[in-house]
N, C-alpha and C. Protein backbone atom coordinates (compact mmCIF):
# COMPACT_ATOMS: atom_id res chain seq x y z
N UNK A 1 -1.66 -13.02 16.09
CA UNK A 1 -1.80 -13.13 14.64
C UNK A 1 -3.28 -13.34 14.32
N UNK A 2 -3.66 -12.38 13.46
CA UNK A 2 -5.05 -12.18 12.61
C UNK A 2 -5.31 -13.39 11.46
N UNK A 3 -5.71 -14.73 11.55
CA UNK A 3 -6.08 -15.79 10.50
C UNK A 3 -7.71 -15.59 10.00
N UNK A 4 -7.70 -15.27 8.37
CA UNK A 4 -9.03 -15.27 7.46
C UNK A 4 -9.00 -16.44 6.75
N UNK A 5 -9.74 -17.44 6.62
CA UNK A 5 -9.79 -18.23 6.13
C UNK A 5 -10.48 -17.78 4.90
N UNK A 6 -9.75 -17.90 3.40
CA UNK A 6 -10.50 -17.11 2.17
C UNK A 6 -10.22 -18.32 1.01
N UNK A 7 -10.64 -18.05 -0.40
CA UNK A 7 -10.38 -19.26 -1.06
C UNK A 7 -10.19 -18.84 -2.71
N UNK A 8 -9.18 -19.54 -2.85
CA UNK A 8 -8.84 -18.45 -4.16
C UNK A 8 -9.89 -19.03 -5.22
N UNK A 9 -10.71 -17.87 -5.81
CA UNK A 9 -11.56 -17.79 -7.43
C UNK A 9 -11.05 -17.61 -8.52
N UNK A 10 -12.04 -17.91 -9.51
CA UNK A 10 -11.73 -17.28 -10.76
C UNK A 10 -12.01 -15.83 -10.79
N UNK A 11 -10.79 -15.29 -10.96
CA UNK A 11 -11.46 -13.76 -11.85
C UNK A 11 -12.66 -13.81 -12.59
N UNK A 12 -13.16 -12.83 -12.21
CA UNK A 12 -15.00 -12.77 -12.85
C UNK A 12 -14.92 -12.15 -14.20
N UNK A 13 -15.91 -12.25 -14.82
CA UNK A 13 -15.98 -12.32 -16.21
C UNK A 13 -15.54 -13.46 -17.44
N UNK A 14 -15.81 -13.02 -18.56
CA UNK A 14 -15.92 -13.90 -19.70
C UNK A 14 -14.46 -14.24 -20.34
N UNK A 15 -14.50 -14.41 -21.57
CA UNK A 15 -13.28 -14.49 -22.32
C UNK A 15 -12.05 -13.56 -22.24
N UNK A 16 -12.71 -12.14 -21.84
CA UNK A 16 -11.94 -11.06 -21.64
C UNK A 16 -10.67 -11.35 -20.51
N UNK A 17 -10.82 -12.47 -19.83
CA UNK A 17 -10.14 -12.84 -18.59
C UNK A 17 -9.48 -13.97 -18.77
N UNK A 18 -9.10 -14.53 -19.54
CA UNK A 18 -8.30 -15.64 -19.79
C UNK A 18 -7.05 -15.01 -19.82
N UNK A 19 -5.97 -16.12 -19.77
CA UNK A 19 -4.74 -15.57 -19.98
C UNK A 19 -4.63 -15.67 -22.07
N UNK A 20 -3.84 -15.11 -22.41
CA UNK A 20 -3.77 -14.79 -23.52
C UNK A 20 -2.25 -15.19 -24.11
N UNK A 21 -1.11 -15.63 -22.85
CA UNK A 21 0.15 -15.96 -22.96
C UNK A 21 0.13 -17.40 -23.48
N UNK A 22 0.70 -18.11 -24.38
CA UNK A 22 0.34 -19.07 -25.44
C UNK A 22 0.58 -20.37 -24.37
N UNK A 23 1.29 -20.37 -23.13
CA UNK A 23 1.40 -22.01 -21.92
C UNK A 23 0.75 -21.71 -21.09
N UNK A 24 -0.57 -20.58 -20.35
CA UNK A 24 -1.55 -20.52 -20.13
C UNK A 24 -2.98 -20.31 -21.36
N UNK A 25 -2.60 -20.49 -22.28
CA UNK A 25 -3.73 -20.08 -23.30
C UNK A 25 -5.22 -20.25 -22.79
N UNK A 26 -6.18 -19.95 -22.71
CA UNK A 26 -7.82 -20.01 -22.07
C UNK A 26 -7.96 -20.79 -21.06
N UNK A 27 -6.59 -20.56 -19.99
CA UNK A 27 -7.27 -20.49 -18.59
C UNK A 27 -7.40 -19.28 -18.23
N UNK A 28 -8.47 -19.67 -17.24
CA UNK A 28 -9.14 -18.56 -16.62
C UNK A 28 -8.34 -18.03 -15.16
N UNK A 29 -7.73 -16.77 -15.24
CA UNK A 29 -6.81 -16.31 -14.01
C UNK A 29 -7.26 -16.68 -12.88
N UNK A 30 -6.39 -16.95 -11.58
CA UNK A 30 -6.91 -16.86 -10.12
C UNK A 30 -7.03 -15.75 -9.90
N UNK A 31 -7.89 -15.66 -8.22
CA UNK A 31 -7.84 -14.13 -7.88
C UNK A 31 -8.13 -14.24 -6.63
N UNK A 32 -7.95 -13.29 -5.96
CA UNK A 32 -8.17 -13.29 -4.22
C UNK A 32 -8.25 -11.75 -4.04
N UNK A 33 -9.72 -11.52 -3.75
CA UNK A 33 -9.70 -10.08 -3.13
C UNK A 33 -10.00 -10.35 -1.43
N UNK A 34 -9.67 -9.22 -0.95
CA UNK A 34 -9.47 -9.07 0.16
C UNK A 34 -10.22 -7.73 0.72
N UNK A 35 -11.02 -7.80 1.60
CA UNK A 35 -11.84 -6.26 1.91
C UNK A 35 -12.44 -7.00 3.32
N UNK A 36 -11.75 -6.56 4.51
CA UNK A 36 -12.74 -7.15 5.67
C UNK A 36 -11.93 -5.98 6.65
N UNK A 37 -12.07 -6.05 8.15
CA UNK A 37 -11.81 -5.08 8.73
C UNK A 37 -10.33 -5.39 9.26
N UNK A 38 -9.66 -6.34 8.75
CA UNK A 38 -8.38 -6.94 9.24
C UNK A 38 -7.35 -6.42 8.51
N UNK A 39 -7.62 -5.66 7.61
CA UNK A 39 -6.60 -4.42 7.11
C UNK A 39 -6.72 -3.30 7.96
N UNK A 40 -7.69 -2.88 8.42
CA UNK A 40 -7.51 -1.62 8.66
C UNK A 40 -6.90 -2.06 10.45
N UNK A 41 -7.24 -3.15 11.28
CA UNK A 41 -6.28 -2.98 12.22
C UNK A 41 -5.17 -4.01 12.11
N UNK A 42 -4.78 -4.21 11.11
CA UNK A 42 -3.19 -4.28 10.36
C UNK A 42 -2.65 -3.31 9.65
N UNK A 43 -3.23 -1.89 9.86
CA UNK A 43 -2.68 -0.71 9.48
C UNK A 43 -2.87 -0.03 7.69
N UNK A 44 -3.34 -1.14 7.22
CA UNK A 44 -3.75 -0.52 6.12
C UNK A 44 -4.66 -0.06 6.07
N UNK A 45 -4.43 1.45 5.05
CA UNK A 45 -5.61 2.43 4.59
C UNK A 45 -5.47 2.07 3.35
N UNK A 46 -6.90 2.78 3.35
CA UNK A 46 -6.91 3.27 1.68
C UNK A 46 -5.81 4.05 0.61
N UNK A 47 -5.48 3.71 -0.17
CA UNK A 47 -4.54 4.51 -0.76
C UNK A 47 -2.80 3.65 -0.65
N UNK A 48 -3.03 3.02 0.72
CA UNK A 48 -1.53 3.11 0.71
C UNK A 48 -0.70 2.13 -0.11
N UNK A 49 0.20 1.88 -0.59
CA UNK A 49 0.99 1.26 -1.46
C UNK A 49 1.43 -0.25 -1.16
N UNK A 50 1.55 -1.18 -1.52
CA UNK A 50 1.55 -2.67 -0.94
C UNK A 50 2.75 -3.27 -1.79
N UNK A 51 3.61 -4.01 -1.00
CA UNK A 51 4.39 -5.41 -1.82
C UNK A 51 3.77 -6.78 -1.50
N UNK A 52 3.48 -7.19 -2.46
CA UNK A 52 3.05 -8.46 -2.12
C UNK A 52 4.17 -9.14 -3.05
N UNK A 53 4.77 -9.90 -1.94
CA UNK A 53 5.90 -11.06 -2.08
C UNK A 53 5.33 -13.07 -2.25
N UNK A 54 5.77 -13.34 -4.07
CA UNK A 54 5.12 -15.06 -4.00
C UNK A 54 6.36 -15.52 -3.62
N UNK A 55 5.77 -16.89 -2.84
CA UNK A 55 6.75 -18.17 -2.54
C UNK A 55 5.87 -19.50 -3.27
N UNK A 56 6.31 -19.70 -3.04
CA UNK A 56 5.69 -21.83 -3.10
C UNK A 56 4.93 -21.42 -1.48
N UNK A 57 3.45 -21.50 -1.97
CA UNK A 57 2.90 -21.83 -0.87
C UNK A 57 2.57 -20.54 0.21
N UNK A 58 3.23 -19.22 -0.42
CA UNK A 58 3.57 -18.27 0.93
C UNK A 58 3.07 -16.94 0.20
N UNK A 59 2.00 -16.26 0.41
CA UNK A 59 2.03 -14.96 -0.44
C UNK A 59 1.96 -14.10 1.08
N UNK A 60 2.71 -12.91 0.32
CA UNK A 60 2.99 -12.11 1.67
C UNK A 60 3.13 -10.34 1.25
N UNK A 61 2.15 -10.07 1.93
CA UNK A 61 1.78 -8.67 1.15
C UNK A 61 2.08 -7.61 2.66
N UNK A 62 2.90 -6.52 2.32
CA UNK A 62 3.54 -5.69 3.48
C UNK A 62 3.71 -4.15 2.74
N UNK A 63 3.02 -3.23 3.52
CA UNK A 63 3.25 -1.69 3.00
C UNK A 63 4.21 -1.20 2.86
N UNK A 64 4.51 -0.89 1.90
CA UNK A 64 5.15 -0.42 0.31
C UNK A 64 6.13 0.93 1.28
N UNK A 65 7.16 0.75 1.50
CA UNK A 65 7.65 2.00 1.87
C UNK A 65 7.87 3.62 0.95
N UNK A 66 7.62 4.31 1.17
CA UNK A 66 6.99 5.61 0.35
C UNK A 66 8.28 6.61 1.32
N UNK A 67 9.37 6.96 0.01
CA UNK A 67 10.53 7.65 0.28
C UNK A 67 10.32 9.31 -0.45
N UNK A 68 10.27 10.22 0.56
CA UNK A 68 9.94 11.45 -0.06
C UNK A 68 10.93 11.87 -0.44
């Protein structure tokens, strides 16, 4: 097993980025990008389609099965 130690931010930018839903009203969203070489030998490419599954505590993101 591949462990990145990463840390969740604020989404960048201004006011444009708040939530706008009236029981988050002007907080500012989380965000977690991800770009290192531990996708690509966990099989993700570019392009390909993703589920990312929330728990309490557990986010879990797995390629998107693509039915022709």
């Amino acid at each position: 097993m591949q462990i990145r130690r990463m840390t969740v931010t604020y989404k960048p930018g201004a006011n444009g980025y708040l939530f706008k839903c009236p029981i988050y009203a002007g907080k500012q969203k989380p965000m977690l990008r991800i770009t290192n070489r531990f996708l690509l030998s966990s099989g993700f490419r570019v392009g390909d389609p993703v589920e990312v599954a929330y728990e309490n505590n557990i986010i879990t993101i797995t390629k998107a099965l693509v039915i022709n």
